[in-house]
Every structure is written in structure tokens, then in C-alpha cells.
PDB file of N, CA and C in Angstrom:
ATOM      1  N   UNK A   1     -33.971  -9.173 -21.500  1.00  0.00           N
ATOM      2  CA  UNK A   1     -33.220  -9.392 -20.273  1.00  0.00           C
ATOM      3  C   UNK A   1     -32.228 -10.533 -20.448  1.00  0.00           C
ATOM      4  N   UNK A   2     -33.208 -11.984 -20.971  1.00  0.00           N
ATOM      5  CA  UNK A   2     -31.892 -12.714 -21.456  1.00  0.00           C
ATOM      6  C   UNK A   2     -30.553 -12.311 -22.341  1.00  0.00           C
ATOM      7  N   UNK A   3     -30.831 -11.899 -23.229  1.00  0.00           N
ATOM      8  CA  UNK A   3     -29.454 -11.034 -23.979  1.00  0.00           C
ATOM      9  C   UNK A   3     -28.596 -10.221 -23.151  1.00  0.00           C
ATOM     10  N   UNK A   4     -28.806  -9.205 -22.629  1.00  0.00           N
ATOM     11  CA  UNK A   4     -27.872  -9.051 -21.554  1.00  0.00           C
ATOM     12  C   UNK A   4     -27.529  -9.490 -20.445  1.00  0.00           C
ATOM     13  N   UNK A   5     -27.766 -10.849 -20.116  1.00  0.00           N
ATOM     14  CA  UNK A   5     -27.185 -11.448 -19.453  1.00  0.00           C
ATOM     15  C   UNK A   5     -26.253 -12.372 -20.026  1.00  0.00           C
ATOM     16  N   UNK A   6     -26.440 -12.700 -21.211  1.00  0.00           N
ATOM     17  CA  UNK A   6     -25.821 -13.746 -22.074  1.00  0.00           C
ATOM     18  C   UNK A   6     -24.490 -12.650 -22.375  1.00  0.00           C
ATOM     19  N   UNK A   7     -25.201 -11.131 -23.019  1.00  0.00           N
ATOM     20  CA  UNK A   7     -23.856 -10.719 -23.189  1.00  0.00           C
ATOM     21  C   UNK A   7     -22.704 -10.360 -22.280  1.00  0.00           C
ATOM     22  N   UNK A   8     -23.275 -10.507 -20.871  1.00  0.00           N
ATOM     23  CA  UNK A   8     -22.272 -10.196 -19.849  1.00  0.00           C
ATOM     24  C   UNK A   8     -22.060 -11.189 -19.823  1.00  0.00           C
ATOM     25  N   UNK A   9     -22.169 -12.243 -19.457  1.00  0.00           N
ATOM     26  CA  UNK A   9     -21.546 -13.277 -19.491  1.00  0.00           C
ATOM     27  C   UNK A   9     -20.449 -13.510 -20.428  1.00  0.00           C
ATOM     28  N   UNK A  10     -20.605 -13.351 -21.944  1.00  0.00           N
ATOM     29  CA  UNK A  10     -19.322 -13.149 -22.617  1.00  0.00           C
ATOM     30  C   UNK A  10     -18.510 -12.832 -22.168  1.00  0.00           C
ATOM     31  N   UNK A  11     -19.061 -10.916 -22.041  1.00  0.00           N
ATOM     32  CA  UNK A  11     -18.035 -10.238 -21.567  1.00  0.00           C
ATOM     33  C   UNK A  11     -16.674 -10.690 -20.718  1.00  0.00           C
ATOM     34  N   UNK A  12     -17.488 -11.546 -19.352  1.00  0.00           N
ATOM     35  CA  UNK A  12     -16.856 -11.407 -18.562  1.00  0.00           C
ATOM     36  C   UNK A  12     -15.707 -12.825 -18.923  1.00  0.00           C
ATOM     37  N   UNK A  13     -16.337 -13.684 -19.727  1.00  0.00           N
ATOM     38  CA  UNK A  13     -15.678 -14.744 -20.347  1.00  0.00           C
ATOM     39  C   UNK A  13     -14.473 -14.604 -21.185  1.00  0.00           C
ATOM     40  N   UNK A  14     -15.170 -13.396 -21.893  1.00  0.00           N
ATOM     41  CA  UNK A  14     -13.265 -13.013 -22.892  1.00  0.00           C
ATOM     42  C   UNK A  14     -12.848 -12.487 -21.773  1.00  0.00           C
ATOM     43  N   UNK A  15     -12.956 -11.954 -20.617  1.00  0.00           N
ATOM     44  CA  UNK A  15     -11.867 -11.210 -19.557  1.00  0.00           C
ATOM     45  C   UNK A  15     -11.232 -12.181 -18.842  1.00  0.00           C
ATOM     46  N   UNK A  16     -11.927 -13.160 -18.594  1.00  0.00           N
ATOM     47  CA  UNK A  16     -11.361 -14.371 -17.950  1.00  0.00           C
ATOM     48  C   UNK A  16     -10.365 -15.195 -18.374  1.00  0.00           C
ATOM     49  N   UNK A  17     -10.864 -15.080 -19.347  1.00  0.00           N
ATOM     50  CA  UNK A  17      -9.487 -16.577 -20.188  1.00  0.00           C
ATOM     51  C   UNK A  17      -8.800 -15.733 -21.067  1.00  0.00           C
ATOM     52  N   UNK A  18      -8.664 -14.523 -21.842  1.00  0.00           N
ATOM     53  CA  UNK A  18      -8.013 -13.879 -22.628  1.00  0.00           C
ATOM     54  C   UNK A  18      -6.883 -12.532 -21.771  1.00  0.00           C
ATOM     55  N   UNK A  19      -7.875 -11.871 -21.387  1.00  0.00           N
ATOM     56  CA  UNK A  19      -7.103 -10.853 -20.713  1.00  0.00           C
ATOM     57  C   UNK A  19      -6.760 -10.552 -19.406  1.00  0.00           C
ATOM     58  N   UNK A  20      -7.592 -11.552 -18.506  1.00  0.00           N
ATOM     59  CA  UNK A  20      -6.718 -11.292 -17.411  1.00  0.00           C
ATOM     60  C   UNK A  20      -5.109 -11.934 -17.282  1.00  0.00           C
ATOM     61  N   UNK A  21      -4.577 -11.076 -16.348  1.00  0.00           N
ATOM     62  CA  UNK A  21      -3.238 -11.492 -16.498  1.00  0.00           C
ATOM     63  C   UNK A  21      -3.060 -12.484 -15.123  1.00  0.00           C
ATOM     64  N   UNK A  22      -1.852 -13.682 -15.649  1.00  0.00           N
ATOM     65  CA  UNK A  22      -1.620 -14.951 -15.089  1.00  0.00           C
ATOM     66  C   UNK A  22      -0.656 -14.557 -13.543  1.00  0.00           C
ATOM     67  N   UNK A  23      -0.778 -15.307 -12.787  1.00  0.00           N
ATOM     68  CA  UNK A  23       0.204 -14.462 -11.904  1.00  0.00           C
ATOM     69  C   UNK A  23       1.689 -14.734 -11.515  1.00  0.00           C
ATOM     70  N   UNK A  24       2.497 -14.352 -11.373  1.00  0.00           N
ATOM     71  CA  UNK A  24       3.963 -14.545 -12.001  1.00  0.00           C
ATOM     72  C   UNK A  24       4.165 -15.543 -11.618  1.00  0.00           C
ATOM     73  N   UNK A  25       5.375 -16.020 -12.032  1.00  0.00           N
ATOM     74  CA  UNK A  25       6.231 -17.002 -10.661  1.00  0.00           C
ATOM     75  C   UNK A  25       6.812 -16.236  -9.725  1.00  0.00           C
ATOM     76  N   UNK A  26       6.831 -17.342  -8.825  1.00  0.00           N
ATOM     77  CA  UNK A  26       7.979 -16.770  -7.779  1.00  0.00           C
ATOM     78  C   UNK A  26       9.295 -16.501  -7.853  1.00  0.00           C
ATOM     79  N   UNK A  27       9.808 -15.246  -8.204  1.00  0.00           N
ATOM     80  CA  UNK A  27      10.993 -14.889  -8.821  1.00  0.00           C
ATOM     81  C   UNK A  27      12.116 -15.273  -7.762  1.00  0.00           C
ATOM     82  N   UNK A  28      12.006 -15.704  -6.587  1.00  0.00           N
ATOM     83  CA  UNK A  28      13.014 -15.826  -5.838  1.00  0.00           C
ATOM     84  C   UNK A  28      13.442 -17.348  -6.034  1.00  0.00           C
ATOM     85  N   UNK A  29      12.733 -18.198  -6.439  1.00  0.00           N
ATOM     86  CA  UNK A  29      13.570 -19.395  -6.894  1.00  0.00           C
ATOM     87  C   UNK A  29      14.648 -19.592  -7.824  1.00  0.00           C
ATOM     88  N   UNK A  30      14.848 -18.050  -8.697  1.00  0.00           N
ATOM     89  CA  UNK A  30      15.364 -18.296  -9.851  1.00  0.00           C
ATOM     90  C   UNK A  30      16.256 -17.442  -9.491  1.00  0.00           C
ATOM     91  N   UNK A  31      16.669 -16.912  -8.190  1.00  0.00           N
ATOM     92  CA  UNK A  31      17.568 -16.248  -7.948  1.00  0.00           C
ATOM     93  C   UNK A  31      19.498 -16.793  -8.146  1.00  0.00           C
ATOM     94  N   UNK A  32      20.082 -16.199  -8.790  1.00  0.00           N
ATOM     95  CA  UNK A  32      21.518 -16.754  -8.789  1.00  0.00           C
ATOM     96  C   UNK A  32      22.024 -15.987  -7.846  1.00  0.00           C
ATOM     97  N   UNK A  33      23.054 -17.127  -6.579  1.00  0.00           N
ATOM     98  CA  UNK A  33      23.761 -16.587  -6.179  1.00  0.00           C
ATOM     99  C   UNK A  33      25.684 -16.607  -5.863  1.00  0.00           C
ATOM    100  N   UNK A  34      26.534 -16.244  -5.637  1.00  0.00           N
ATOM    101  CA  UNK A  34      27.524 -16.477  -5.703  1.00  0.00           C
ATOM    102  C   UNK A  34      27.933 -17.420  -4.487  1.00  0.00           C
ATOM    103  N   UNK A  35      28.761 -18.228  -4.736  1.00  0.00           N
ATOM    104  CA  UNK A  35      29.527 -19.380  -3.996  1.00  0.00           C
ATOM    105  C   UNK A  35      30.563 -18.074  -3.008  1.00  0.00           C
ATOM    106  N   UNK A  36      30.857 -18.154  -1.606  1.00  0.00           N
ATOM    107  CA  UNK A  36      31.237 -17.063  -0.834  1.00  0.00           C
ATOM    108  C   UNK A  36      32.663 -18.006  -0.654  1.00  0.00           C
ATOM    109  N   UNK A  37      33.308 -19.082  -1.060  1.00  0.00           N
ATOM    110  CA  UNK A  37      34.488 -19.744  -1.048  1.00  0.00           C
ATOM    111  C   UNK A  37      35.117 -19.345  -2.665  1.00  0.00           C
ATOM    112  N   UNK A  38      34.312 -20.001  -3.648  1.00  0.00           N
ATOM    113  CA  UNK A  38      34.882 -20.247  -5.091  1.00  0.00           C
ATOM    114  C   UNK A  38      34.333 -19.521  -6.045  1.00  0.00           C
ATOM    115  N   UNK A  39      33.819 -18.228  -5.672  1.00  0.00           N
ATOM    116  CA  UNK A  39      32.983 -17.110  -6.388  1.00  0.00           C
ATOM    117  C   UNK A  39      31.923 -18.179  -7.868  1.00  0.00           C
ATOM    118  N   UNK A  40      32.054 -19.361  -7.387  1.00  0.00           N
ATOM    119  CA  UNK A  40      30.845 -19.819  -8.772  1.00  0.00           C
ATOM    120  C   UNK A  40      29.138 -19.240  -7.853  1.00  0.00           C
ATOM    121  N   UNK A  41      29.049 -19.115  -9.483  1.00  0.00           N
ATOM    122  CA  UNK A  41      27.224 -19.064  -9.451  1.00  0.00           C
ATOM    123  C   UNK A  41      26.267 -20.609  -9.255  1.00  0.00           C
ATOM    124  N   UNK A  42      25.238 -20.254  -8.403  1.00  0.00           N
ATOM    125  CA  UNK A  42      24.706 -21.314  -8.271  1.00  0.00           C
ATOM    126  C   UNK A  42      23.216 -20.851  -7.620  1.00  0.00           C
ATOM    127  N   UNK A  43      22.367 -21.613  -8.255  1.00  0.00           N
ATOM    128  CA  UNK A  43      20.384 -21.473  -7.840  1.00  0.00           C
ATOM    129  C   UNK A  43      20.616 -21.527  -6.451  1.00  0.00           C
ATOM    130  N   UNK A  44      19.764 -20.087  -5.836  1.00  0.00           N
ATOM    131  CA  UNK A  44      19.819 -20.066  -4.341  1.00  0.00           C
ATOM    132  C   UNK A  44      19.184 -21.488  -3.731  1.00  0.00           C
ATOM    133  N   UNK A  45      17.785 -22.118  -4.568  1.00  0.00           N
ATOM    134  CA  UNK A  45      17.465 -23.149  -4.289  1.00  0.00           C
ATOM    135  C   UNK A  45      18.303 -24.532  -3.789  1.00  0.00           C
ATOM    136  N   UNK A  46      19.135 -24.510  -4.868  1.00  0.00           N
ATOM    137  CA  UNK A  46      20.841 -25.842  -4.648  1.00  0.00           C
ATOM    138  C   UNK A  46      21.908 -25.464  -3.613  1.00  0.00           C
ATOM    139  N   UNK A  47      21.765 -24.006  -3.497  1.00  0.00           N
ATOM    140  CA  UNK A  47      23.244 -23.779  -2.374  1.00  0.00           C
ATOM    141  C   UNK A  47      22.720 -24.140  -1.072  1.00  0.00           C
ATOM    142  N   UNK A  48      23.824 -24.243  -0.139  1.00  0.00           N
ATOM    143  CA  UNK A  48      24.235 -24.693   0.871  1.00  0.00           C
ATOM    144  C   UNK A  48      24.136 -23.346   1.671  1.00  0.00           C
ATOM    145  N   UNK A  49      23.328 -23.223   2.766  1.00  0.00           N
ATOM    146  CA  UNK A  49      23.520 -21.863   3.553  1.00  0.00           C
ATOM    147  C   UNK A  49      24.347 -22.586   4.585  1.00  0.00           C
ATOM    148  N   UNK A  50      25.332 -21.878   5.001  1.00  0.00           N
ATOM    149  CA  UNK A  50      25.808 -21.610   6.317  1.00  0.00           C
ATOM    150  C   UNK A  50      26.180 -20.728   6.922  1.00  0.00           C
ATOM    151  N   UNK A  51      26.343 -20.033   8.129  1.00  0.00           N
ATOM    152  CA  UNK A  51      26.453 -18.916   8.756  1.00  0.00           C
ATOM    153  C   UNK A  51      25.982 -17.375   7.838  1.00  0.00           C
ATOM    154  N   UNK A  52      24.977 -17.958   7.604  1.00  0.00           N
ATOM    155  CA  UNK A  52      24.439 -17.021   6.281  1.00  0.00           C
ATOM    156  C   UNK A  52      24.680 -16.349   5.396  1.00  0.00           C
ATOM    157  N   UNK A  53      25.738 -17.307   4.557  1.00  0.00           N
ATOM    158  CA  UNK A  53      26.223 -17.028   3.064  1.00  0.00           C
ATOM    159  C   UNK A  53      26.189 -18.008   2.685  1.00  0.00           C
ATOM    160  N   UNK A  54      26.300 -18.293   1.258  1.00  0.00           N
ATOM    161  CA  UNK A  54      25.738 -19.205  -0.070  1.00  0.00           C
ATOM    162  C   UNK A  54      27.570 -19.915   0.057  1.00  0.00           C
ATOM    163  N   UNK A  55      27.013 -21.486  -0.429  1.00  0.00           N
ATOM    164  CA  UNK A  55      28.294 -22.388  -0.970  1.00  0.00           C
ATOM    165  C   UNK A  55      27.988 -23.359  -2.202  1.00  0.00           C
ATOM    166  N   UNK A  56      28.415 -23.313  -2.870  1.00  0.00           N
ATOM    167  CA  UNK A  56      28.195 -24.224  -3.984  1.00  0.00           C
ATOM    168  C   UNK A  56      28.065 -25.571  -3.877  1.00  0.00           C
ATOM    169  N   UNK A  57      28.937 -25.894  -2.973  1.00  0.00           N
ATOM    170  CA  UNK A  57      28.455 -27.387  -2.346  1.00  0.00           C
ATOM    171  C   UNK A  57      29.211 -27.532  -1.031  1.00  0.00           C
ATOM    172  N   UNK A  58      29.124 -29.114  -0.479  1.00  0.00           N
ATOM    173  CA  UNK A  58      29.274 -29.274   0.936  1.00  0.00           C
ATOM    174  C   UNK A  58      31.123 -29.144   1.170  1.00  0.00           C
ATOM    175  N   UNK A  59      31.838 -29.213  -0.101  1.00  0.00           N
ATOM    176  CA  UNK A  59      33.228 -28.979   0.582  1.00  0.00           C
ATOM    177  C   UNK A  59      33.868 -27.420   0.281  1.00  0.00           C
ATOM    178  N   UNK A  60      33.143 -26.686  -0.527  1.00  0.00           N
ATOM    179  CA  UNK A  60      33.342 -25.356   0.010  1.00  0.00           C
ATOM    180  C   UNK A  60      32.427 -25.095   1.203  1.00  0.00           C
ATOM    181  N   UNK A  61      31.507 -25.445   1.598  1.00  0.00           N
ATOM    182  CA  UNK A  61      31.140 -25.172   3.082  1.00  0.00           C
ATOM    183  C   UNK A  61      31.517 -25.593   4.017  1.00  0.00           C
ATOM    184  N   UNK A  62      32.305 -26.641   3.936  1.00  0.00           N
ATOM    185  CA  UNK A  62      33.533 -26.819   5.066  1.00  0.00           C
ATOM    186  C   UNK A  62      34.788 -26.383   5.275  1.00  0.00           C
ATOM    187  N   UNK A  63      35.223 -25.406   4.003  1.00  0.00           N
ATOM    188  CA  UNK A  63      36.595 -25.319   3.479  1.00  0.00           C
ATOM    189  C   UNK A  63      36.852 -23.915   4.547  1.00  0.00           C
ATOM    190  N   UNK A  64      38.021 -24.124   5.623  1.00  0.00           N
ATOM    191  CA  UNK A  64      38.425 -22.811   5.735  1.00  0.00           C
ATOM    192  C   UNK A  64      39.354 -21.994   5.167  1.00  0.00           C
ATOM    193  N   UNK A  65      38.986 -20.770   5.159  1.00  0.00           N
ATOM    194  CA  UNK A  65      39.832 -19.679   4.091  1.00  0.00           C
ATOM    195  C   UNK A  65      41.224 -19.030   4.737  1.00  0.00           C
TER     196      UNK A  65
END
């Protein structure tokens, strides 16, 4: 009885640290998006939302077109 418990225990030990799989990142931080004044790219994280489009920084988000 001890042995198969020892060997499940393995078991479940190589499943744990070897093969289960890690769980992603959050892919939306790494999203690029375009500047809606100066078409640059920039991490949705760093842009500037206003009236809900992306700016690269605070004087294309003031800049009128």
C-alpha cells in the first residue's frame, strides 16, 4: 500500500513541476497601438486615452487636427 502511494505521489509530482502548463501572461499589456494624431506606435499601457482613441503623448492629445 505504501508503494503506491509513494508512486502516486511521484506521479503526480512529475505532473506538477514538469508538465503542467504555466499560465500565460496577460497578452493585453503587450498590446501595440497606433498614435490617432502622428500614426506612431506605442504600448497601450503608456498611451494617453482620450475620447477613446490612443495618443502617444500629452501634446498629440491636445493637438487639434
Amino acid at each position: 500500500m505504501f508503494k503506491l502511494l509513494l508512486l502516486i505521489a511521484i506521479i503526480w509530482g512529475v505532473y506538477y513541476f514538469f508538465i503542467k502548463k504555466k499560465p500565460l501572461p496577460n497578452k493585453e499589456s503587450d498590446v501595440m497601438v497606433e498614435c490617432e494624431k502622428c500614426h506612431t506606435f506605442i504600448s497601450s499601457r503608456e498611451a494617453i486615452i482620450k475620447d477613446g482613441k490612443y495618443y502617444c503623448s500629452k501634446k498629440c492629445a491636445g493637438a487639434k487636427e
